[in-house]
PDB file of N, CA and C in Angstrom:
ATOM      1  N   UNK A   1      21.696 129.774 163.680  1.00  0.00           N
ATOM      2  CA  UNK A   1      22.379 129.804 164.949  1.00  0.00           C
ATOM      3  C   UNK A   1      22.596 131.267 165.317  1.00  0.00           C
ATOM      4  N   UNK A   2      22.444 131.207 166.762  1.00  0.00           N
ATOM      5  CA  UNK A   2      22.317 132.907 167.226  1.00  0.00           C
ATOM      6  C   UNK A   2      22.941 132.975 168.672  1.00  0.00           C
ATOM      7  N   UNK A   3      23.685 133.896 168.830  1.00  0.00           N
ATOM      8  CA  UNK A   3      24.047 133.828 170.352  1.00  0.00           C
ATOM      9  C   UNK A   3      24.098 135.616 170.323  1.00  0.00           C
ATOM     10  N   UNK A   4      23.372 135.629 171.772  1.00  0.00           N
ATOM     11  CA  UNK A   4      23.757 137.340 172.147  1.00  0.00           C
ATOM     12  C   UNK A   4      25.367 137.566 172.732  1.00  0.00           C
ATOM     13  N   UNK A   5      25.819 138.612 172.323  1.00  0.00           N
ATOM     14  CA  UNK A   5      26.690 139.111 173.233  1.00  0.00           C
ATOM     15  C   UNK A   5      26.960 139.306 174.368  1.00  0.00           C
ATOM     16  N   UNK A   6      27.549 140.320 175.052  1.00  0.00           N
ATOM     17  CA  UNK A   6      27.956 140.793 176.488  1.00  0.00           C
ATOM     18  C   UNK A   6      26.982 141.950 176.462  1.00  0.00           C
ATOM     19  N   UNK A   7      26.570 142.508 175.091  1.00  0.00           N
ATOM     20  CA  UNK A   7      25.333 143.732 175.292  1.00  0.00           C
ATOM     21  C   UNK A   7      25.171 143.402 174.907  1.00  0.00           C
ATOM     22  N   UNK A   8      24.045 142.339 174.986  1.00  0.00           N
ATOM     23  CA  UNK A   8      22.597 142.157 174.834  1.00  0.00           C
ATOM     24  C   UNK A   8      22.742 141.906 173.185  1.00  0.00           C
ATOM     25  N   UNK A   9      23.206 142.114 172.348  1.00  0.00           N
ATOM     26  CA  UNK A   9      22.990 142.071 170.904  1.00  0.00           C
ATOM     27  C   UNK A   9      22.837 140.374 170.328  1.00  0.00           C
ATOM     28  N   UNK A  10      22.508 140.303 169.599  1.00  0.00           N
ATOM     29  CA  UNK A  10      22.418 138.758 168.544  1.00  0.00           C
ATOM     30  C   UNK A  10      23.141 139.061 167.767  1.00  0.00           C
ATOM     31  N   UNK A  11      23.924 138.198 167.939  1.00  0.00           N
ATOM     32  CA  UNK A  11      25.164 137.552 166.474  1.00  0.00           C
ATOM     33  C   UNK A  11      24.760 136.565 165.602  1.00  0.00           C
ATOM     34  N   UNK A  12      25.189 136.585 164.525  1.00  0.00           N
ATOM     35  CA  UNK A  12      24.413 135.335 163.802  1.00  0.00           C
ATOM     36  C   UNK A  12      25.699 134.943 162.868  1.00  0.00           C
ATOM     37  N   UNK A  13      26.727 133.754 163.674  1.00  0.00           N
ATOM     38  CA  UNK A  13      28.266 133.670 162.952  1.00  0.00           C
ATOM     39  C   UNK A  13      27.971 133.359 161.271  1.00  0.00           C
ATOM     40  N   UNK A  14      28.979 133.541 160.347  1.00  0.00           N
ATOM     41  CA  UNK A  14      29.123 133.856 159.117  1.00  0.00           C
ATOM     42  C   UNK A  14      28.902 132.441 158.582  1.00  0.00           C
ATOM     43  N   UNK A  15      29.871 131.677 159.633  1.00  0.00           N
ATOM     44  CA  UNK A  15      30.484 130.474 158.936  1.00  0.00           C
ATOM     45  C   UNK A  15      29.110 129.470 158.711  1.00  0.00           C
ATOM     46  N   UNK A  16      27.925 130.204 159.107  1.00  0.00           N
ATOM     47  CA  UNK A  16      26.618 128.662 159.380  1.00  0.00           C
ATOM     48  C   UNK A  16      26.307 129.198 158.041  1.00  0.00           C
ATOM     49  N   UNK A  17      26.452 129.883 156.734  1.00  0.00           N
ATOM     50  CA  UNK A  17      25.850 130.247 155.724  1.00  0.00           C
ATOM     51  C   UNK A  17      26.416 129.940 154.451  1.00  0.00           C
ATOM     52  N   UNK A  18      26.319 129.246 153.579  1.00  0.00           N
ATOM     53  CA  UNK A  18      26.596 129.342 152.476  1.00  0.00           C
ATOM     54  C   UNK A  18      27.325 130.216 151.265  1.00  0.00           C
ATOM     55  N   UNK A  19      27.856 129.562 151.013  1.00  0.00           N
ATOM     56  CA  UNK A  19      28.911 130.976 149.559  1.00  0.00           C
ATOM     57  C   UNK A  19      27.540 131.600 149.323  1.00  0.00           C
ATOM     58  N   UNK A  20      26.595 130.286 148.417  1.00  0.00           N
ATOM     59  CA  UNK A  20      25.848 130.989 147.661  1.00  0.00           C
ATOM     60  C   UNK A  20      24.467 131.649 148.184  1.00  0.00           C
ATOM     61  N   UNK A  21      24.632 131.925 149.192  1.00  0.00           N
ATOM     62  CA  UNK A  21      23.603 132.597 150.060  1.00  0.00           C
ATOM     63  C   UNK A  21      23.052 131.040 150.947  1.00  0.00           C
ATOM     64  N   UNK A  22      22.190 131.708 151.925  1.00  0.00           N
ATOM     65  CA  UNK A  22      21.330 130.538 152.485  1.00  0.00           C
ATOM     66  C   UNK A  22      21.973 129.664 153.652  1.00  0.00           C
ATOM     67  N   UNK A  23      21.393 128.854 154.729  1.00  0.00           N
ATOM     68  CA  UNK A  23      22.307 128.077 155.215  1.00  0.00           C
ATOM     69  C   UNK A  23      22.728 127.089 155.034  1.00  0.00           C
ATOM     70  N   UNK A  24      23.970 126.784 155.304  1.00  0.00           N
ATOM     71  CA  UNK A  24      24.588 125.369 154.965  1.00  0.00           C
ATOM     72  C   UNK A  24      23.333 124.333 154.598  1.00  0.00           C
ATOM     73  N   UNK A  25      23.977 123.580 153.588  1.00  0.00           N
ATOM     74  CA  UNK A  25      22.696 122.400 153.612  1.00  0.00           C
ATOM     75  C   UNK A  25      22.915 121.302 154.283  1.00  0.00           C
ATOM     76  N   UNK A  26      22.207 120.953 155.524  1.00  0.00           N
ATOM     77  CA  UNK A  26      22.142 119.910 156.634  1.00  0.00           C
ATOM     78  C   UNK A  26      21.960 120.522 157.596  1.00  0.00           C
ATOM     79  N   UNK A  27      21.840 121.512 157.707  1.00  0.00           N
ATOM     80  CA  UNK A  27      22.376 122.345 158.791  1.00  0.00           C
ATOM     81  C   UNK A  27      21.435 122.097 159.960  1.00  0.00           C
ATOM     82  N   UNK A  28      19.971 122.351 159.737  1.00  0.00           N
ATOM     83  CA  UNK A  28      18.922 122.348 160.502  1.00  0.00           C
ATOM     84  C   UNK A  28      18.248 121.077 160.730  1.00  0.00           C
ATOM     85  N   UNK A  29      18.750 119.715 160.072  1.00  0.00           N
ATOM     86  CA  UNK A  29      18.762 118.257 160.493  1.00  0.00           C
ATOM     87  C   UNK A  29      19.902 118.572 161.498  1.00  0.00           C
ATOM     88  N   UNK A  30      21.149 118.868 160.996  1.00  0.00           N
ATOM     89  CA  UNK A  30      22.246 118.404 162.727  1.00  0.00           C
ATOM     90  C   UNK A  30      21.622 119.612 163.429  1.00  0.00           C
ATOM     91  N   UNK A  31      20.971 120.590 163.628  1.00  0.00           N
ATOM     92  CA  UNK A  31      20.676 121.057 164.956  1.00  0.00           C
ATOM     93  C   UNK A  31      19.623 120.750 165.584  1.00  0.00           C
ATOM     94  N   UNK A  32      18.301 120.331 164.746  1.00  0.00           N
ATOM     95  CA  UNK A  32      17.668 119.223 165.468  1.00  0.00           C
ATOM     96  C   UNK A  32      18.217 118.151 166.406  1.00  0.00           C
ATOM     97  N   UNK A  33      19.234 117.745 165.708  1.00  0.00           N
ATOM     98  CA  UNK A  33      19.686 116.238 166.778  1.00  0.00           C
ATOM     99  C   UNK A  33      20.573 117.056 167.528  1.00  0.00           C
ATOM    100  N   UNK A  34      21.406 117.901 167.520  1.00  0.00           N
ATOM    101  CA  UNK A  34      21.689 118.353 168.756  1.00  0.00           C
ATOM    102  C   UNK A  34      20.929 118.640 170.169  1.00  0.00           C
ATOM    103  N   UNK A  35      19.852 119.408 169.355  1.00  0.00           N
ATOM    104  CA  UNK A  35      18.841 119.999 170.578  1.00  0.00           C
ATOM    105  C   UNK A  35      18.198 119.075 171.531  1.00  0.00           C
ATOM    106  N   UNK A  36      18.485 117.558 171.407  1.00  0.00           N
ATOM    107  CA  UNK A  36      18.243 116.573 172.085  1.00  0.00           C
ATOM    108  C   UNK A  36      19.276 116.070 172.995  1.00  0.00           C
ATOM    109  N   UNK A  37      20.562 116.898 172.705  1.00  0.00           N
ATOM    110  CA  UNK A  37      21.293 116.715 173.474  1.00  0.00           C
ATOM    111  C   UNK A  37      21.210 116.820 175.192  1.00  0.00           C
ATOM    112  N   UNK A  38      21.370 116.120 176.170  1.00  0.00           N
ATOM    113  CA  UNK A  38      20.956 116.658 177.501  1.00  0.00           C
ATOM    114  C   UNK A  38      22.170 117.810 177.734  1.00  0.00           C
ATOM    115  N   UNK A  39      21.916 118.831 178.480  1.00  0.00           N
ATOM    116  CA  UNK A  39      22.468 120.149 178.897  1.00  0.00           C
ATOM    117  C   UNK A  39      22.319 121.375 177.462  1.00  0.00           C
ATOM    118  N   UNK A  40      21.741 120.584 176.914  1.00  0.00           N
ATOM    119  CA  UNK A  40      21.765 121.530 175.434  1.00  0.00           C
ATOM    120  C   UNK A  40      21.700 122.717 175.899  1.00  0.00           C
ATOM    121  N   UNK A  41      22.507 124.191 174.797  1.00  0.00           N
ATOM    122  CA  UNK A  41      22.221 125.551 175.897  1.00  0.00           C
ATOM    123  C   UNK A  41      22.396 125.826 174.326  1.00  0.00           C
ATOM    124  N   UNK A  42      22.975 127.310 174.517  1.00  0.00           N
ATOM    125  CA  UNK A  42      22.848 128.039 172.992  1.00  0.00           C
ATOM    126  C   UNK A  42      24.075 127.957 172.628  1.00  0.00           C
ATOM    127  N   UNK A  43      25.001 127.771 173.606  1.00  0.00           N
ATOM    128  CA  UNK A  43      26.977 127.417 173.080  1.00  0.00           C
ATOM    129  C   UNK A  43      27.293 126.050 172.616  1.00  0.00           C
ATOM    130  N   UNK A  44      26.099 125.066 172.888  1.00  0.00           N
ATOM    131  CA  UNK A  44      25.784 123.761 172.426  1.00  0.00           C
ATOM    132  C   UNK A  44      26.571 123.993 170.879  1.00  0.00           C
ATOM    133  N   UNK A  45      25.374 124.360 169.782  1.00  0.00           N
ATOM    134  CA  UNK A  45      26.108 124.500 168.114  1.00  0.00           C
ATOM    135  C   UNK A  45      27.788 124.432 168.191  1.00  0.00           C
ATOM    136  N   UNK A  46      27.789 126.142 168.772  1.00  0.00           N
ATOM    137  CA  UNK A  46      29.561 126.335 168.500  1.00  0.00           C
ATOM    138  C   UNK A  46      30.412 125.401 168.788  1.00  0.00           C
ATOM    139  N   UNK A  47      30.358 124.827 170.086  1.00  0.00           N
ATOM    140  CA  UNK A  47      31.406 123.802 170.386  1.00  0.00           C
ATOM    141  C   UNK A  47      30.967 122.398 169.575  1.00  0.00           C
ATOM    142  N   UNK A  48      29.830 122.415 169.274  1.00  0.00           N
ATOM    143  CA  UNK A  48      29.704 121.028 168.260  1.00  0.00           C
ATOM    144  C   UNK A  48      30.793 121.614 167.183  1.00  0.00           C
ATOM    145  N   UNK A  49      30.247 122.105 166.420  1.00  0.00           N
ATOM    146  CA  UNK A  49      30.269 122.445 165.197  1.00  0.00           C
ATOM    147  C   UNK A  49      31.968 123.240 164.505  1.00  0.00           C
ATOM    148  N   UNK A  50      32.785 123.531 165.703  1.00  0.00           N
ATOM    149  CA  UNK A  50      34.087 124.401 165.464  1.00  0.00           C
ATOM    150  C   UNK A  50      35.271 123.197 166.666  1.00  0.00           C
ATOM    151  N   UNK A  51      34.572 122.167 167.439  1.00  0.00           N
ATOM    152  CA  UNK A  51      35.777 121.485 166.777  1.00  0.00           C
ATOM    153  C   UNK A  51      35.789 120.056 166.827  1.00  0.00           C
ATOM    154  N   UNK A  52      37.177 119.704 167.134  1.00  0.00           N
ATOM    155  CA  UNK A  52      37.069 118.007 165.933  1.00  0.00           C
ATOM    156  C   UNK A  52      36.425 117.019 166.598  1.00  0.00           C
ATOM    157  N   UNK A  53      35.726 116.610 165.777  1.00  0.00           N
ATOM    158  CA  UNK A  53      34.358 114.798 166.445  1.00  0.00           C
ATOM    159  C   UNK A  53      35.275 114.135 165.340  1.00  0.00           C
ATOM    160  N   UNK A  54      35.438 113.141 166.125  1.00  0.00           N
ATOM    161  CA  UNK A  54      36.023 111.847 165.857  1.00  0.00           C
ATOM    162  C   UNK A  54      35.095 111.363 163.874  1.00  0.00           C
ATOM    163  N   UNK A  55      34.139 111.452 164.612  1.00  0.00           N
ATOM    164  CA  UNK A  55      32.966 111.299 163.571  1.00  0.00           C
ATOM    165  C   UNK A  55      32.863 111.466 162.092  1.00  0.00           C
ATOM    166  N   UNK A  56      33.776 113.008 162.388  1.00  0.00           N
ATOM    167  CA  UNK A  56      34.144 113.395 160.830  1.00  0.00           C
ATOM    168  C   UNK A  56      35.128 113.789 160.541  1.00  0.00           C
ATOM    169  N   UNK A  57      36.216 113.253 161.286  1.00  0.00           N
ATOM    170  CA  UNK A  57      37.885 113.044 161.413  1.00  0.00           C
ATOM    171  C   UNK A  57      37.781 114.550 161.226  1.00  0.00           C
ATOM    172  N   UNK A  58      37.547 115.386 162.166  1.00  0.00           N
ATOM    173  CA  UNK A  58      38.004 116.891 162.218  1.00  0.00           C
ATOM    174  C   UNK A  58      36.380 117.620 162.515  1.00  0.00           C
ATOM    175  N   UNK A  59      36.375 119.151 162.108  1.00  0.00           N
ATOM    176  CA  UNK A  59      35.245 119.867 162.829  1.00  0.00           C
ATOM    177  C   UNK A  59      34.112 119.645 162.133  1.00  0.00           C
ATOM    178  N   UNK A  60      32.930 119.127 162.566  1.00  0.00           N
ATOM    179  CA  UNK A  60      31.792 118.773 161.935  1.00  0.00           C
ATOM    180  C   UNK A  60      31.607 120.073 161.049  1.00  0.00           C
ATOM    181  N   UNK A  61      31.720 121.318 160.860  1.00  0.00           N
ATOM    182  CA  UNK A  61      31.152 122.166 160.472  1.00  0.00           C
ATOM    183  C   UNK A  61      32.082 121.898 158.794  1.00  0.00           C
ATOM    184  N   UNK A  62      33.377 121.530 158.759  1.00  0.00           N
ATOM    185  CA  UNK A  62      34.018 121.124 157.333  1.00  0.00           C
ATOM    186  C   UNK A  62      33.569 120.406 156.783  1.00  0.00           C
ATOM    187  N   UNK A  63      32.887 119.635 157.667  1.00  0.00           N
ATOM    188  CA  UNK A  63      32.520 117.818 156.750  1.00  0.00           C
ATOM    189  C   UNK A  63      31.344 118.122 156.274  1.00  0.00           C
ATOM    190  N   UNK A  64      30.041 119.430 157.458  1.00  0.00           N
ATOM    191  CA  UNK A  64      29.144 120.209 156.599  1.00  0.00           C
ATOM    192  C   UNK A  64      29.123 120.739 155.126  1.00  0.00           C
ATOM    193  N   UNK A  65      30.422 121.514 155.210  1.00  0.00           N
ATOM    194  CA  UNK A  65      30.358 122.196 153.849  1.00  0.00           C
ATOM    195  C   UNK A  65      31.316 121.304 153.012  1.00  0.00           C
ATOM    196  N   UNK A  66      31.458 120.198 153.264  1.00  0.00           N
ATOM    197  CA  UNK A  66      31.815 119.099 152.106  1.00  0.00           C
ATOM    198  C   UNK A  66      30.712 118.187 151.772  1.00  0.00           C
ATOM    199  N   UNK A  67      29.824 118.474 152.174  1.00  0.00           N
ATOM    200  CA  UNK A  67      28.414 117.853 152.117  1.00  0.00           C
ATOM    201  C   UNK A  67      28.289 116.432 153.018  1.00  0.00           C
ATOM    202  N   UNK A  68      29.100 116.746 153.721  1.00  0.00           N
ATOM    203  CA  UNK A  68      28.972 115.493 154.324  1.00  0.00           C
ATOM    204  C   UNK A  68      27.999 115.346 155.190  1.00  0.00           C
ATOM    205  N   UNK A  69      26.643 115.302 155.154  1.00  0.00           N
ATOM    206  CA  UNK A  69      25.811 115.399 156.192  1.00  0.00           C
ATOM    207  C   UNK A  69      25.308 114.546 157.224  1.00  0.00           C
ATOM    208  N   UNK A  70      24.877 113.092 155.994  1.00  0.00           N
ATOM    209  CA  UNK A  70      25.283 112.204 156.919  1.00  0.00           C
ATOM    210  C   UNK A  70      25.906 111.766 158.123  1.00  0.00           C
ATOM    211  N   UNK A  71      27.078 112.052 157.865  1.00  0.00           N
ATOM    212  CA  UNK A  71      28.214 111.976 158.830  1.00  0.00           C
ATOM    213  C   UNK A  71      28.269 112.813 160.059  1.00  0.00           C
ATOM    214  N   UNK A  72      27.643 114.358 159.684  1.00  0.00           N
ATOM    215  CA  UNK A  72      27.685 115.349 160.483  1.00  0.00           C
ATOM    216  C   UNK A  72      26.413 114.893 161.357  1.00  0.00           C
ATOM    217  N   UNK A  73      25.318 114.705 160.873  1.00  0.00           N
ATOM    218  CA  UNK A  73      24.153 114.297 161.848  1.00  0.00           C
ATOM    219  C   UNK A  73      24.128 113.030 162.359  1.00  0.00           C
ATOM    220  N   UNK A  74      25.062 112.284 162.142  1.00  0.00           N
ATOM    221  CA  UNK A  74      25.616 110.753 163.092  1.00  0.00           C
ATOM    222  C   UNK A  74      26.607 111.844 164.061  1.00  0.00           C
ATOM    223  N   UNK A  75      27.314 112.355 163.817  1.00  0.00           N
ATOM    224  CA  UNK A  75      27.825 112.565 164.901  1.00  0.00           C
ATOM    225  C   UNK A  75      27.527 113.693 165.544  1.00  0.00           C
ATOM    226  N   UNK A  76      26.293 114.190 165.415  1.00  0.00           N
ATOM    227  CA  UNK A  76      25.566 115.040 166.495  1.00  0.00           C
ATOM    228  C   UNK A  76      24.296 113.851 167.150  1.00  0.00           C
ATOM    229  N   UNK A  77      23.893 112.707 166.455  1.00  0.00           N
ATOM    230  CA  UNK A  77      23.009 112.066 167.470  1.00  0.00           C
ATOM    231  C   UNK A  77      24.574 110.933 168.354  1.00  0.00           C
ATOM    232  N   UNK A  78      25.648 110.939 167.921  1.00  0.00           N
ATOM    233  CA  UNK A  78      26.743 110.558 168.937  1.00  0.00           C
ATOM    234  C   UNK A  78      27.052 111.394 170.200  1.00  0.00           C
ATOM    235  N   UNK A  79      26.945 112.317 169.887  1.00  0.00           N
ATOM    236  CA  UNK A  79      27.223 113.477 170.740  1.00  0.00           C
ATOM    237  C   UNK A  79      26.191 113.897 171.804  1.00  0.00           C
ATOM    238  N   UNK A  80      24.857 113.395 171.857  1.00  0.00           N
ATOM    239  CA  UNK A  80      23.576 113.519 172.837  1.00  0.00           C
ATOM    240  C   UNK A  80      23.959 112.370 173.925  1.00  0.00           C
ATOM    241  N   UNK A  81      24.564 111.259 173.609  1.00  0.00           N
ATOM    242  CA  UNK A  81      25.268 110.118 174.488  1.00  0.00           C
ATOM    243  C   UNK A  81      26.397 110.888 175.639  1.00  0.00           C
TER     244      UNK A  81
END
């Protein structure tokens, strides 16, 4: 996940990466099913992912790094509805 700034720069937030290096694992299954979302844009991720879906009783991105992936990619193909 990448979003530019106000100058032009790419950010690449901390929280999509792993303690032990690497990205979260699921990560790139739930952004697939996001990207099917209609209006999908690049602020799409963040607001999925930082805050609470019903889905995973709080912010999909916790239930990520509890391995909950399942759960996290049901409620990103909930979220294209």
């Amino acid at each position: 996940i990448a979003i530019r700034d106000g100058h032009g720069e790419i950010l690449f937030p901390a929280w999509q990466f792993a303690s032990s290096g690497g990205a979260l694992g699921g990560l790139a299954a739930v952004l697939k099913e996001l990207s099917q979302r209609p209006g999908y844009s690049e602020i799409t991720p963040f607001v999925f992912f930082l805050q609470h879906h019903a889905r995973t009783a709080g912010r999909p991105l916790d239930a990520l790094r509890e391995g909950r992936i399942d759960d996290v990619v049901a409620a990103a193909i909930a979220a294209r509805d």
